[in-house]
Protein backbone atom coordinates (compact mmCIF):
# COMPACT_ATOMS: atom_id res chain seq x y z
CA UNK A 1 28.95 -26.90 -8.71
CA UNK A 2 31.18 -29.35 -9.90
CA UNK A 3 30.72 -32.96 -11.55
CA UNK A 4 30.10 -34.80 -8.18
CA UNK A 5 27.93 -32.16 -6.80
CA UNK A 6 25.75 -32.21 -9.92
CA UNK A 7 25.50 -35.90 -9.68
CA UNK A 8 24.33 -35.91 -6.19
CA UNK A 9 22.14 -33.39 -7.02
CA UNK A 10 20.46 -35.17 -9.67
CA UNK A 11 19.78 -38.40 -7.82
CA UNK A 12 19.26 -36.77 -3.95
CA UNK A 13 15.77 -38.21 -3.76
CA UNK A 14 16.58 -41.65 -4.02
CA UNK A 15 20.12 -41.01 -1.98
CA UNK A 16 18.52 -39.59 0.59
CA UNK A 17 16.53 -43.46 0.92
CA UNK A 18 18.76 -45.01 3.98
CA UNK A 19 17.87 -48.42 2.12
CA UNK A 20 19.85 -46.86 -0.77
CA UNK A 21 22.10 -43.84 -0.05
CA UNK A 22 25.34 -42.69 -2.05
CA UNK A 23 26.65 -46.24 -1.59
CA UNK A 24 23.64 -47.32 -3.36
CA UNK A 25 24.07 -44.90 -6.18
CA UNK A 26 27.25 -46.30 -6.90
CA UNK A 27 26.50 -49.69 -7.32
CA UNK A 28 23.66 -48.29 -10.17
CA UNK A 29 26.44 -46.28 -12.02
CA UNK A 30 28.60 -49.46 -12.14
CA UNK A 31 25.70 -51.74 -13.12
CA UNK A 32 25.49 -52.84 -16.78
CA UNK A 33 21.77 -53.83 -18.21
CA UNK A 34 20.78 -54.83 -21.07
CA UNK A 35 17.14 -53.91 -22.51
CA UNK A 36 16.38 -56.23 -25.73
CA UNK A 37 13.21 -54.59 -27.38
CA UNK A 38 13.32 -50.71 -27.90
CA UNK A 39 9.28 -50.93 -28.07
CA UNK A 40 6.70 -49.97 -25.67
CA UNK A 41 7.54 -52.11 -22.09
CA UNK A 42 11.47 -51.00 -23.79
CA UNK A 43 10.33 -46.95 -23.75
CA UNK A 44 9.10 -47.02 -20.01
CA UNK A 45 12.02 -49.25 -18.96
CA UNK A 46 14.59 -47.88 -20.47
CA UNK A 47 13.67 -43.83 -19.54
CA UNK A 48 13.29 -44.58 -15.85
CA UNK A 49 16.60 -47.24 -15.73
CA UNK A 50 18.19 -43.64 -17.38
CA UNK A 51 16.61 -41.85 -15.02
CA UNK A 52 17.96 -43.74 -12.12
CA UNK A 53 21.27 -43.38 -13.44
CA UNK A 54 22.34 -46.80 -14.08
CA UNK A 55 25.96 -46.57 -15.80
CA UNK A 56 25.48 -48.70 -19.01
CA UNK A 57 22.56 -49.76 -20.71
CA UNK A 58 22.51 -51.79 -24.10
CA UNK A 59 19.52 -51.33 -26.02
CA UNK A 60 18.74 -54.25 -28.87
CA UNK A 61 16.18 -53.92 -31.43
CA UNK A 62 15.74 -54.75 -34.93
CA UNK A 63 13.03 -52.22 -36.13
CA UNK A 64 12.53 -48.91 -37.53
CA UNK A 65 10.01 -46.86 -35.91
CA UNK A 66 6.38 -47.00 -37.44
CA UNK A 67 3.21 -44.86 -37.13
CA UNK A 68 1.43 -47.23 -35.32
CA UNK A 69 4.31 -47.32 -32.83
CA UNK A 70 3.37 -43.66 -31.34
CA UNK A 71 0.63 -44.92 -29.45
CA UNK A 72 2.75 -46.51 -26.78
CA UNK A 73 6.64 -46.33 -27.96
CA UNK A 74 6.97 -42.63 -26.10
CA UNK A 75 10.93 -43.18 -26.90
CA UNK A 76 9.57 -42.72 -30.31
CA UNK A 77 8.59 -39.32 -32.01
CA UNK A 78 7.33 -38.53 -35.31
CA UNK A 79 10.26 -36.75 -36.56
CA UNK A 80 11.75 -40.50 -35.89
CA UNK A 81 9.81 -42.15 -38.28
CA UNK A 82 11.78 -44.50 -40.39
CA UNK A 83 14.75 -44.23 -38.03
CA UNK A 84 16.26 -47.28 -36.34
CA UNK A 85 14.45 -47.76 -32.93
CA UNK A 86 17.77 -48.11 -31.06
CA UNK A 87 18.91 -44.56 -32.64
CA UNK A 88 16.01 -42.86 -32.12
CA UNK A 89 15.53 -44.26 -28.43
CA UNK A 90 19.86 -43.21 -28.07
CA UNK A 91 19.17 -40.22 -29.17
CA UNK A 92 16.65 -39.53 -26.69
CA UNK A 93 18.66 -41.19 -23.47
CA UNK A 94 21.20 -39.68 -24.58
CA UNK A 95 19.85 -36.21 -24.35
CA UNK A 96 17.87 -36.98 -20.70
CA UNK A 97 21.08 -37.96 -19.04
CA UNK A 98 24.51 -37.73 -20.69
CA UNK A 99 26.14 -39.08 -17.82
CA UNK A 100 25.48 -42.79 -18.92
CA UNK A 101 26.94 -44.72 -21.45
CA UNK A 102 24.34 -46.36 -24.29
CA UNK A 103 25.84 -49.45 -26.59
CA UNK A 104 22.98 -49.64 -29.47
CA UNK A 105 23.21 -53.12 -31.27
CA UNK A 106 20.52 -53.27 -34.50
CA UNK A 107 20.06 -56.50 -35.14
CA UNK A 108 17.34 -59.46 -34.24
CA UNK A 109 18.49 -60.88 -30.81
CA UNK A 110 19.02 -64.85 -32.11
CA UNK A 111 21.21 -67.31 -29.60
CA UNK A 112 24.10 -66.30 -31.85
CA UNK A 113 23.76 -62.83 -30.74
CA UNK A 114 22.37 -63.36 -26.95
CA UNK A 115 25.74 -65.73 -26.35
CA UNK A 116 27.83 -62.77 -27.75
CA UNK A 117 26.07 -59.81 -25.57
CA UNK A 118 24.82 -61.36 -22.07
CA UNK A 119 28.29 -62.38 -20.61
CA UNK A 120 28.68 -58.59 -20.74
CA UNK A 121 25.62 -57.38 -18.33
CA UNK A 122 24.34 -58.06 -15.47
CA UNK A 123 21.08 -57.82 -15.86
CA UNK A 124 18.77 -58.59 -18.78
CA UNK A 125 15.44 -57.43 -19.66
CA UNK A 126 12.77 -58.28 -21.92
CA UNK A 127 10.90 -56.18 -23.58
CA UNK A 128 9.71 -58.46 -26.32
CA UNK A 129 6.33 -59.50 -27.90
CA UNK A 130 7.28 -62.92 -28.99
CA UNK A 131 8.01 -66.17 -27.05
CA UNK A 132 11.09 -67.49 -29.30
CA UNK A 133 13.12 -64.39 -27.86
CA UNK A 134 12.44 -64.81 -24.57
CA UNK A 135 13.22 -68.53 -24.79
CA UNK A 136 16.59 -67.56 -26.16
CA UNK A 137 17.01 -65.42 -23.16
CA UNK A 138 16.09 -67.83 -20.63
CA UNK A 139 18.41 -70.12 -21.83
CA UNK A 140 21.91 -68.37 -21.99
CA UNK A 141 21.06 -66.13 -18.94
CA UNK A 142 20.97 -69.71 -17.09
CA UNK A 143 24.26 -70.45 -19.03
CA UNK A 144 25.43 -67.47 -17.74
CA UNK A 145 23.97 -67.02 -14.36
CA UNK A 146 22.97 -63.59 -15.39
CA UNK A 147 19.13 -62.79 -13.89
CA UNK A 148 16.90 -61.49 -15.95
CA UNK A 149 13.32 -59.54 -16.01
CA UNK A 150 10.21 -60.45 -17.90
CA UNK A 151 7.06 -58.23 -18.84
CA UNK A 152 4.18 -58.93 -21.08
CA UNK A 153 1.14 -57.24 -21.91
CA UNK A 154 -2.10 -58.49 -24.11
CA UNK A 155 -5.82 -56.20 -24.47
CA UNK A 156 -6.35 -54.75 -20.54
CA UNK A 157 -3.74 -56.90 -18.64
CA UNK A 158 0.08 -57.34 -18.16
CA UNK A 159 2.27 -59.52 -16.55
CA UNK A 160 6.02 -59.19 -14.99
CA UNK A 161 8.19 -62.11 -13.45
CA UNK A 162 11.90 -62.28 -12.54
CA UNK A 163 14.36 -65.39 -13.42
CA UNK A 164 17.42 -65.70 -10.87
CA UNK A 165 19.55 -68.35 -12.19
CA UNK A 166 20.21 -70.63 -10.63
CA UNK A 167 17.08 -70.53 -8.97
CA UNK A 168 14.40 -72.36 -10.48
CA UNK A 169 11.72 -71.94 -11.68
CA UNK A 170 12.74 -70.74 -15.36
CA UNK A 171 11.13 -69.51 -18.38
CA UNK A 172 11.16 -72.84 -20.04
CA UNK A 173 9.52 -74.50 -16.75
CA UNK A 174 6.36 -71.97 -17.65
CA UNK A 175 6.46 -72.46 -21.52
CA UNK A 176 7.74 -75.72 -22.54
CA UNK A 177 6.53 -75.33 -26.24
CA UNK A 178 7.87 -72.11 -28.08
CA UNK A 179 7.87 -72.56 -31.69
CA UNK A 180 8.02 -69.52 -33.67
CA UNK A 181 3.66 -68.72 -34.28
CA UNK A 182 2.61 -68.77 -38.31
CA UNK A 183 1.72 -65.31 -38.62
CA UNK A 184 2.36 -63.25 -35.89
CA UNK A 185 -0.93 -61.24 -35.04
CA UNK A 186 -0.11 -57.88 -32.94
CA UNK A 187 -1.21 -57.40 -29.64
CA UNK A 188 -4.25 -55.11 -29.09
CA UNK A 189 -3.75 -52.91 -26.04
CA UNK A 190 -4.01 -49.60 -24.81
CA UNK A 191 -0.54 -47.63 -25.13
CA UNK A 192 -0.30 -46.78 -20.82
CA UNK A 193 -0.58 -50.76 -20.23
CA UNK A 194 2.95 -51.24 -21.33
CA UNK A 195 4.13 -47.83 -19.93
CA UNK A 196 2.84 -49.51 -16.55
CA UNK A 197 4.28 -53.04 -16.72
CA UNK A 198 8.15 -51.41 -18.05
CA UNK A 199 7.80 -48.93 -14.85
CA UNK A 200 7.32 -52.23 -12.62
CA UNK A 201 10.04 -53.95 -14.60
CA UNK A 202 12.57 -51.16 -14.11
CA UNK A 203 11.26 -51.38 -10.32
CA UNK A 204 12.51 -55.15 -10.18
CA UNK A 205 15.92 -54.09 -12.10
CA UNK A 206 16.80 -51.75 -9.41
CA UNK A 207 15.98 -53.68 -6.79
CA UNK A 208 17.91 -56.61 -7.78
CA UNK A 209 21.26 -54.02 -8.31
CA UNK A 210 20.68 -52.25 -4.60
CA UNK A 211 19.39 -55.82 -2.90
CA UNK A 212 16.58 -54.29 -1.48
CA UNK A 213 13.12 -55.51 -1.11
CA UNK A 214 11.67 -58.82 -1.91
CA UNK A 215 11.53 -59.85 -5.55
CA UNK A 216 8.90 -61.99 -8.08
CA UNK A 217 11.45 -64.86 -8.53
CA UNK A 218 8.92 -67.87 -8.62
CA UNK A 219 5.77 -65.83 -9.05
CA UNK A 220 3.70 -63.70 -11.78
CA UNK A 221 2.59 -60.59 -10.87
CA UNK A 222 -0.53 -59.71 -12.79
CA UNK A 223 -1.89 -56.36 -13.50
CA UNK A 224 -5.86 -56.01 -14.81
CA UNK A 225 -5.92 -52.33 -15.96
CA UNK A 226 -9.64 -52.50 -16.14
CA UNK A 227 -10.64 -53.64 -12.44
CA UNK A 228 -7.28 -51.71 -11.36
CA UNK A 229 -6.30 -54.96 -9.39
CA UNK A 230 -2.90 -56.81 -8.98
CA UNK A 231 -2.43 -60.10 -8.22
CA UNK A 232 0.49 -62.70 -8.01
CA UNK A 233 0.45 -66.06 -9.03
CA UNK A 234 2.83 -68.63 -7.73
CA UNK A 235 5.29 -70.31 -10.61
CA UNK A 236 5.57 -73.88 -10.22
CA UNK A 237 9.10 -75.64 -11.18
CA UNK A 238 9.42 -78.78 -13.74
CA UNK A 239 11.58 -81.15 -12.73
CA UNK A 240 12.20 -82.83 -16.14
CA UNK A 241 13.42 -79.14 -17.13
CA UNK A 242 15.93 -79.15 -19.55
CA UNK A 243 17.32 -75.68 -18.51
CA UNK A 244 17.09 -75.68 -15.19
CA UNK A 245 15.92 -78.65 -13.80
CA UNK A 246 19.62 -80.44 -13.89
CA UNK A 247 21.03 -78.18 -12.09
């Protein structure tokens, strides 16, 4: 079987879709997404982006990997310990489907470093725990008209929205105030809530990259692990904006 026949054998499930077919597969081995947090919401979206065979994806993360990581991070192994999370999480990729191509940037994902790298994908993802990155995000993905996809978890319940600039509303419209907290506390969770909120992120990625199905631009959708009940919330737009409301 040669290169093409392997391929096609890899992804025939989701070719054999008429909403995607081998058209479809294309366009996800020329699209270029970048993941910025190699953590928990980063393992599940990250293995199943790979899995889908998207062409490029840049993972960005400033850690090592701790113990206390191996309770959701399943990119993450013990062995890995110490390692930089975006080589330990390349190494893994890497090994599940060589086909792709992985660009690994250490480093803490500032405006400096999001004006640098976004320009370059066409997607973005957070995978973050903090509100000062994914204001950062917000902002030069508008700059950039680049969409991007949001998840968040807390205790029993997650969250996932999508940002299409130039659509409104934004992140800022949601969160006008994101100064950096005094102390960050970690989030207590269980480790499958993130696993489930990165599978429904990667769900929005792909969608966005075939065109298919209708999207949470302008909404949340909210997941409450314990009742085992989703609901979506619409997003309302601010017109005094200062990202996206002069647009």
């Amino acid at each position: 079987m040669d290169d093409r026949g392997k391929l096609s054998a890899r992804y025939e499930r989701q070719i054999g879709l008429p909403q995607i077919g081998e058209a479809g597969q294309k366009k996800l081995s020329q699209a270029k997404v970048l993941v910025v947090g190699a953590g928990g919401l980063g393992s599940s979206v990250l293995y199943y982006l790979a899995a889908a065979g998207i062409g490029t994806l840049g993972l960005v993360d400033h850690d090592v990997v701790e113990i206390s990581n191996l309770q959701r991070q399943i990119l993450h192994w013990e062995k890995d310990l110490g390692e930089e999370k975006v080589v330990s999480a390349s190494e893994k990729l890497g090994q599940f489907n060589s086909a792709i191509q992985l660009n690994t940037y250490s480093c803490l994902f500032d405006e400096k470093k999001a004006r640098a790298m976004i320009p370059s994908y066409d997607i973005i993802v957070s995978a973050v725990d903090d509100m000062v990155t994914r204001d950062v995000i917000n902002t030069v993905c508008y700059e950039n008209i680049r969409p991007w996809v949001d998840g968040g978890v807390n205790r029993f319940t997650g969250r996932i929205t999508t940002f299409q600039p130039p659509q409104r509303p934004c992140f800022r419209c949601i969160y006008p105030d994101t100064l950096p907290s005094q102390g960050k506390v970690p989030s207590l969770l269980l480790g499958t809530l993130p696993g489930i909120i990165g599978i429904l992120q990667a769900q929005e990625v792909l969608k966005l990259i075939l065109g298919i199905g209708s999207l949470l631009t302008g909404k949340f959708l909210i997941f409450e692990s314990l009742e085992t009940r989703m609901d979506k919330v619409a997003i309302t737009a601010d017109p005094e904006c200062p990202v996206c409301g002069l647009r």
